[in-house]
PDB file of N, CA and C in Angstrom:
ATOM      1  N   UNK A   1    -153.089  -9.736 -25.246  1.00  0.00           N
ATOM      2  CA  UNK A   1    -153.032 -10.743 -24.194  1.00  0.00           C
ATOM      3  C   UNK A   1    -153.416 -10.144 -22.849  1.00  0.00           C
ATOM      4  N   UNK A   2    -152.741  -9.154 -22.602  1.00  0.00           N
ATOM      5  CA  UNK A   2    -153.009  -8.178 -21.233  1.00  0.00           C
ATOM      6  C   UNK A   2    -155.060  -7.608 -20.965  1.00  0.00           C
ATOM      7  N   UNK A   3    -155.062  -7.440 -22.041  1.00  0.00           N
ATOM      8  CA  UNK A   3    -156.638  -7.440 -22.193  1.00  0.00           C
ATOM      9  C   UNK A   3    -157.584  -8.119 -21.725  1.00  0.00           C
ATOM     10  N   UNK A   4    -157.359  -9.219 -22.588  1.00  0.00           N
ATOM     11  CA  UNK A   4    -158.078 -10.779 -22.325  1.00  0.00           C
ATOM     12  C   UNK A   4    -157.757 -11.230 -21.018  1.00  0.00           C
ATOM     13  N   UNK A   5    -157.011 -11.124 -20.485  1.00  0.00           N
ATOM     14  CA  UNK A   5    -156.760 -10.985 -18.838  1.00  0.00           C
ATOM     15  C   UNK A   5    -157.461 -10.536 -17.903  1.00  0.00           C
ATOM     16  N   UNK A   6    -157.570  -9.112 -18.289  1.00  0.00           N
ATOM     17  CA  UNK A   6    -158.252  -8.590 -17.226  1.00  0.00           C
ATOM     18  C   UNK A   6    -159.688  -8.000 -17.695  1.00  0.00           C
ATOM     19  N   UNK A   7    -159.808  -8.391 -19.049  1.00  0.00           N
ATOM     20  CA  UNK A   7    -161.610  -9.027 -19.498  1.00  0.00           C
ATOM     21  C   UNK A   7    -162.385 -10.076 -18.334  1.00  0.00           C
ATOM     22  N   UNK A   8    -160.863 -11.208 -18.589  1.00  0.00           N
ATOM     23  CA  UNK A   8    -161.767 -12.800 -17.728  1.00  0.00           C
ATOM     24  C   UNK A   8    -161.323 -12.511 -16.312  1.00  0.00           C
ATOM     25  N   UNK A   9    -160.952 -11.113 -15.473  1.00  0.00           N
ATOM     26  CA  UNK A   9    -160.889 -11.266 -13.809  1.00  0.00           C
ATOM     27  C   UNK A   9    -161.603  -9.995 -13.370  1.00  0.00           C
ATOM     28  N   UNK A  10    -162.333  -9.491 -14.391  1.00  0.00           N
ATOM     29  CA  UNK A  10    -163.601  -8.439 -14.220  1.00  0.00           C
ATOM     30  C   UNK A  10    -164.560  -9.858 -14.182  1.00  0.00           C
ATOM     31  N   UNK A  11    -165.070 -10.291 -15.434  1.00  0.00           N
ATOM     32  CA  UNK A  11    -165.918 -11.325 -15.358  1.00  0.00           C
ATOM     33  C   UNK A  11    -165.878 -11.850 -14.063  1.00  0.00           C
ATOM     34  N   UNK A  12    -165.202 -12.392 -13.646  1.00  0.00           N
ATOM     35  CA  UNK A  12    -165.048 -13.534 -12.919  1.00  0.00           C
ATOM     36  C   UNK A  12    -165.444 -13.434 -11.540  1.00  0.00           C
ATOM     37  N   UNK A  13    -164.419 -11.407 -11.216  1.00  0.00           N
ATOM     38  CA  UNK A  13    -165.597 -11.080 -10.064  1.00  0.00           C
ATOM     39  C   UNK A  13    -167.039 -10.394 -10.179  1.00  0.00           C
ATOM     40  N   UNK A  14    -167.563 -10.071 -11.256  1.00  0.00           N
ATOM     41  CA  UNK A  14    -168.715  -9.952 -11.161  1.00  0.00           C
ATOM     42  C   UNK A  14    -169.624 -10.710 -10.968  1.00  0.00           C
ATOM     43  N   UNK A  15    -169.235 -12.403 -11.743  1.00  0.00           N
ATOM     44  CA  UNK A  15    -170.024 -13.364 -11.454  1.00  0.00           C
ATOM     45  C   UNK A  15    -170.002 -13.919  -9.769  1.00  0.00           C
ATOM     46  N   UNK A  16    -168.805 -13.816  -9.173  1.00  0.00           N
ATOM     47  CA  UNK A  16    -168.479 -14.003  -7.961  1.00  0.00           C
ATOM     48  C   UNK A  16    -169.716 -12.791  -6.740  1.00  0.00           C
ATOM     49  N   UNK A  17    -169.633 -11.928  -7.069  1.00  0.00           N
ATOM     50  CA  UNK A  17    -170.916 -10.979  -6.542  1.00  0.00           C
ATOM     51  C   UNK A  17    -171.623 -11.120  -6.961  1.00  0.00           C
ATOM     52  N   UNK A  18    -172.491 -11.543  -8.035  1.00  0.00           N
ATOM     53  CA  UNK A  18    -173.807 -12.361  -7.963  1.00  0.00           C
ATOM     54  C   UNK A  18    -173.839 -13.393  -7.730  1.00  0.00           C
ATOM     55  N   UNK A  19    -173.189 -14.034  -7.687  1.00  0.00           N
ATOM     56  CA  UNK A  19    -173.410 -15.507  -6.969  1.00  0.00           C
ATOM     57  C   UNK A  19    -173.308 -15.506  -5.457  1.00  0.00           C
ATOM     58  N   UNK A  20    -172.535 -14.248  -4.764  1.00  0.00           N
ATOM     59  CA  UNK A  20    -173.042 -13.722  -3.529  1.00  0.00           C
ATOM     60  C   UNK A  20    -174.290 -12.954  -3.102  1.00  0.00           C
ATOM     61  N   UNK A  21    -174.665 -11.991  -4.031  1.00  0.00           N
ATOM     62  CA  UNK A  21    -176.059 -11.568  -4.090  1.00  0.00           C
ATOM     63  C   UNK A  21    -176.920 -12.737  -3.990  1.00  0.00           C
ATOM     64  N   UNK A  22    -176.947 -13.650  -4.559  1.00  0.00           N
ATOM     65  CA  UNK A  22    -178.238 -14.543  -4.656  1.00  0.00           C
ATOM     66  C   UNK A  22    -177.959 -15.494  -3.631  1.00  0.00           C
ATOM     67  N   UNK A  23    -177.000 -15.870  -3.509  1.00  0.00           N
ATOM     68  CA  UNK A  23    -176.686 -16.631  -1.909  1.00  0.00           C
ATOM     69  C   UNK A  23    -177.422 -15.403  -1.032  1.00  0.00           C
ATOM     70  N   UNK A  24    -177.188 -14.759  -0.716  1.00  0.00           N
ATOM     71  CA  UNK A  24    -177.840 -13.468   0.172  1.00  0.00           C
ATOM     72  C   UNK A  24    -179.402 -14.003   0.409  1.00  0.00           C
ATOM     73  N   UNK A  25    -180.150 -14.305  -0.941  1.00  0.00           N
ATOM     74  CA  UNK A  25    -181.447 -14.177  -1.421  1.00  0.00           C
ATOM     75  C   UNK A  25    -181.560 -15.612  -0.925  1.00  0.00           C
ATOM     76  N   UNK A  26    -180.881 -16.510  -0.865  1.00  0.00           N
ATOM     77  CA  UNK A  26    -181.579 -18.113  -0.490  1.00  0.00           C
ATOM     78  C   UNK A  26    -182.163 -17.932   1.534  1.00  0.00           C
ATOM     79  N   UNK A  27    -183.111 -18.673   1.334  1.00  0.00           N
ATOM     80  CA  UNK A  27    -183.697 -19.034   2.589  1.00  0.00           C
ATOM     81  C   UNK A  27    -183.411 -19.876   3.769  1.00  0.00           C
ATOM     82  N   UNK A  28    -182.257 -20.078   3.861  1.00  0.00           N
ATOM     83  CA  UNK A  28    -180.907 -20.439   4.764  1.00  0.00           C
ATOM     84  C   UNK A  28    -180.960 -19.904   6.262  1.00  0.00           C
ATOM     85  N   UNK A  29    -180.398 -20.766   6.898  1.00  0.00           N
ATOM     86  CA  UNK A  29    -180.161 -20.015   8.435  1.00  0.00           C
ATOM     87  C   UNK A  29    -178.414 -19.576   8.263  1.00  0.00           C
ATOM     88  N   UNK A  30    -178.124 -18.883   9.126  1.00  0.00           N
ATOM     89  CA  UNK A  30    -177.175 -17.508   9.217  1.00  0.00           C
ATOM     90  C   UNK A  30    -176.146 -18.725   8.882  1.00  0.00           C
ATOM     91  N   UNK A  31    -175.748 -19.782   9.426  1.00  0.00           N
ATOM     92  CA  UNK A  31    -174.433 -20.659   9.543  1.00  0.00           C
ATOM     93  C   UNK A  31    -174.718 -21.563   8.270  1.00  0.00           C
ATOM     94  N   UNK A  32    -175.264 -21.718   7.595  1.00  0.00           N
ATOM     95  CA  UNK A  32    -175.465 -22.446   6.266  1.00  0.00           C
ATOM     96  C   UNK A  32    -175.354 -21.203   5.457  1.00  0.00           C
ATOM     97  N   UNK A  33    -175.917 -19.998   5.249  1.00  0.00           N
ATOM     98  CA  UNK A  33    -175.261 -19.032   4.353  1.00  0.00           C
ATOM     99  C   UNK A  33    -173.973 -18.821   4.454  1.00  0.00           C
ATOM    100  N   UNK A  34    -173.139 -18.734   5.670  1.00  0.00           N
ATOM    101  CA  UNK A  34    -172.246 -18.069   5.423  1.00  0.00           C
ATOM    102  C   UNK A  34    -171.160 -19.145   4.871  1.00  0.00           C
ATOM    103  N   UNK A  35    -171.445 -20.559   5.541  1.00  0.00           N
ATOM    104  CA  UNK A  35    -170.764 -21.549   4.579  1.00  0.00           C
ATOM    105  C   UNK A  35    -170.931 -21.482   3.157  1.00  0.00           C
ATOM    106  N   UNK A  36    -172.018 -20.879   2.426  1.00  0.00           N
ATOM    107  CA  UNK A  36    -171.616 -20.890   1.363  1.00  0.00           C
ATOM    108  C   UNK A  36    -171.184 -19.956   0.504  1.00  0.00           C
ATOM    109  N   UNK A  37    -171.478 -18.569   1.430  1.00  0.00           N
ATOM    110  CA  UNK A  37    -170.507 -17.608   1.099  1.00  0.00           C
ATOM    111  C   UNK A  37    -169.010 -18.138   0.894  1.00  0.00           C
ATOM    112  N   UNK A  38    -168.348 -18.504   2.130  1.00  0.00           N
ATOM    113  CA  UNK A  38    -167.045 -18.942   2.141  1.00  0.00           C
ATOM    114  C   UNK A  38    -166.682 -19.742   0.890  1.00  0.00           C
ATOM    115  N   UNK A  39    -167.843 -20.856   1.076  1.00  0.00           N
ATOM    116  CA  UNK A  39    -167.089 -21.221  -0.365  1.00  0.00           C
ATOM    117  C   UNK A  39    -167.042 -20.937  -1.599  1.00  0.00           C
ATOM    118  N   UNK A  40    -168.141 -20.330  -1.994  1.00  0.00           N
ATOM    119  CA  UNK A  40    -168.073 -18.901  -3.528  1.00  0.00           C
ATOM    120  C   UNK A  40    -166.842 -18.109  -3.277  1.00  0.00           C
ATOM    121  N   UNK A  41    -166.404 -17.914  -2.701  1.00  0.00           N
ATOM    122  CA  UNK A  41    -165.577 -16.742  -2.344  1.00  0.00           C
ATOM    123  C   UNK A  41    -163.675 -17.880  -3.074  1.00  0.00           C
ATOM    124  N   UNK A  42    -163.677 -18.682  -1.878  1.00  0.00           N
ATOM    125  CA  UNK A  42    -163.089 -19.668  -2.449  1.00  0.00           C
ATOM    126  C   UNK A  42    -162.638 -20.342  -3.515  1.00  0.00           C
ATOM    127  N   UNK A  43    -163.555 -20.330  -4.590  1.00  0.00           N
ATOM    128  CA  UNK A  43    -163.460 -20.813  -5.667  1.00  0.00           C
ATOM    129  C   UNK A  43    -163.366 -19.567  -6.525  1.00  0.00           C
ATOM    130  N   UNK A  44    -164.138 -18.125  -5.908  1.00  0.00           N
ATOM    131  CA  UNK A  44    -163.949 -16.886  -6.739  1.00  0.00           C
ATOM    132  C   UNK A  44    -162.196 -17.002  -6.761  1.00  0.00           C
ATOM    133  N   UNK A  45    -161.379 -16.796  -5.799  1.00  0.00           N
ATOM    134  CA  UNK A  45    -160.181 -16.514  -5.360  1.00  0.00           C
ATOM    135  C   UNK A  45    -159.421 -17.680  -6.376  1.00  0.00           C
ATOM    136  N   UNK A  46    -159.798 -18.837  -6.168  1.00  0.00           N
ATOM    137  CA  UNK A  46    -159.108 -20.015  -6.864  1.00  0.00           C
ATOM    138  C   UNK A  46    -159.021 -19.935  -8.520  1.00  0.00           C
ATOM    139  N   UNK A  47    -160.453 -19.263  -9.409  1.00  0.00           N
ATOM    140  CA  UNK A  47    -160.621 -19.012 -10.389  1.00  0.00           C
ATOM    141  C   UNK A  47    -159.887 -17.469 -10.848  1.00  0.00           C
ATOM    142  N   UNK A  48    -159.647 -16.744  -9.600  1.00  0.00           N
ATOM    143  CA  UNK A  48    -158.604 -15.247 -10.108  1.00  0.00           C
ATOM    144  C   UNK A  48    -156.986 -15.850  -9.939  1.00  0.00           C
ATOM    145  N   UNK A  49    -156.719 -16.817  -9.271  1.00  0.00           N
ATOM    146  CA  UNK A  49    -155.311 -17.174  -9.408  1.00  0.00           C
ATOM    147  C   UNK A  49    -155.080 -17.777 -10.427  1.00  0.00           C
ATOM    148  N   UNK A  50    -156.274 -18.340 -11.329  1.00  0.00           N
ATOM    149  CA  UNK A  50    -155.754 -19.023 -12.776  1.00  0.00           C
ATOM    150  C   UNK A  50    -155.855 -18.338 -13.818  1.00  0.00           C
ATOM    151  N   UNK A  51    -156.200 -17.399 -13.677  1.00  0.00           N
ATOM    152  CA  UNK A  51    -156.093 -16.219 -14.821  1.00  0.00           C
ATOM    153  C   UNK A  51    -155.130 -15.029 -14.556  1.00  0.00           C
ATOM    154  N   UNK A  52    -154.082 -15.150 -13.066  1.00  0.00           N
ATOM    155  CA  UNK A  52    -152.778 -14.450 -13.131  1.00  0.00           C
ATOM    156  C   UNK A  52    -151.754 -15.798 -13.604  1.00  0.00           C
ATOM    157  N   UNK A  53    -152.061 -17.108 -13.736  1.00  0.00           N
ATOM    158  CA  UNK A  53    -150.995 -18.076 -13.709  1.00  0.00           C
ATOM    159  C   UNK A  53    -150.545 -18.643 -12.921  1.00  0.00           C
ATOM    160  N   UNK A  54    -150.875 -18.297 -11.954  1.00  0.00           N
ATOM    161  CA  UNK A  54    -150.305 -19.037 -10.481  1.00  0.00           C
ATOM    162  C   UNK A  54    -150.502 -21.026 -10.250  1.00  0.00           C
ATOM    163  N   UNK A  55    -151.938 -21.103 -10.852  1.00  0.00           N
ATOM    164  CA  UNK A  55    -151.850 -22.629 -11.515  1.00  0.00           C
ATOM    165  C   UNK A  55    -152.019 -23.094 -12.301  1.00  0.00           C
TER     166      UNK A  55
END
């Protein structure tokens, strides 16, 4: 069980840094990237609290 845990919150931030890497890579002005940094980040954070249980 402890495994499979921290299998899916490796995953979860790796996908979370490429999905920041390639936000990086879109052709955006500075205040539209970083909004969507914030919100990858957001949902990264929201998707690591459901794999400690918290919701």
């Amino acid at each position: 069980m402890g495994a499979s845990v921290l299998i899916g919150i490796l995953i979860t931030f790796l996908v979370v840094i490429l999905v920041l890497y390639l936000v990086q890579r879109l052709p955006l002005d500075a205040r539209a990237r970083q909004i969507a940094q914030i919100i990858v980040i957001i949902i990264g954070i929201i998707s690591l609290l459901k794999y400690l249980t918290v919701f």
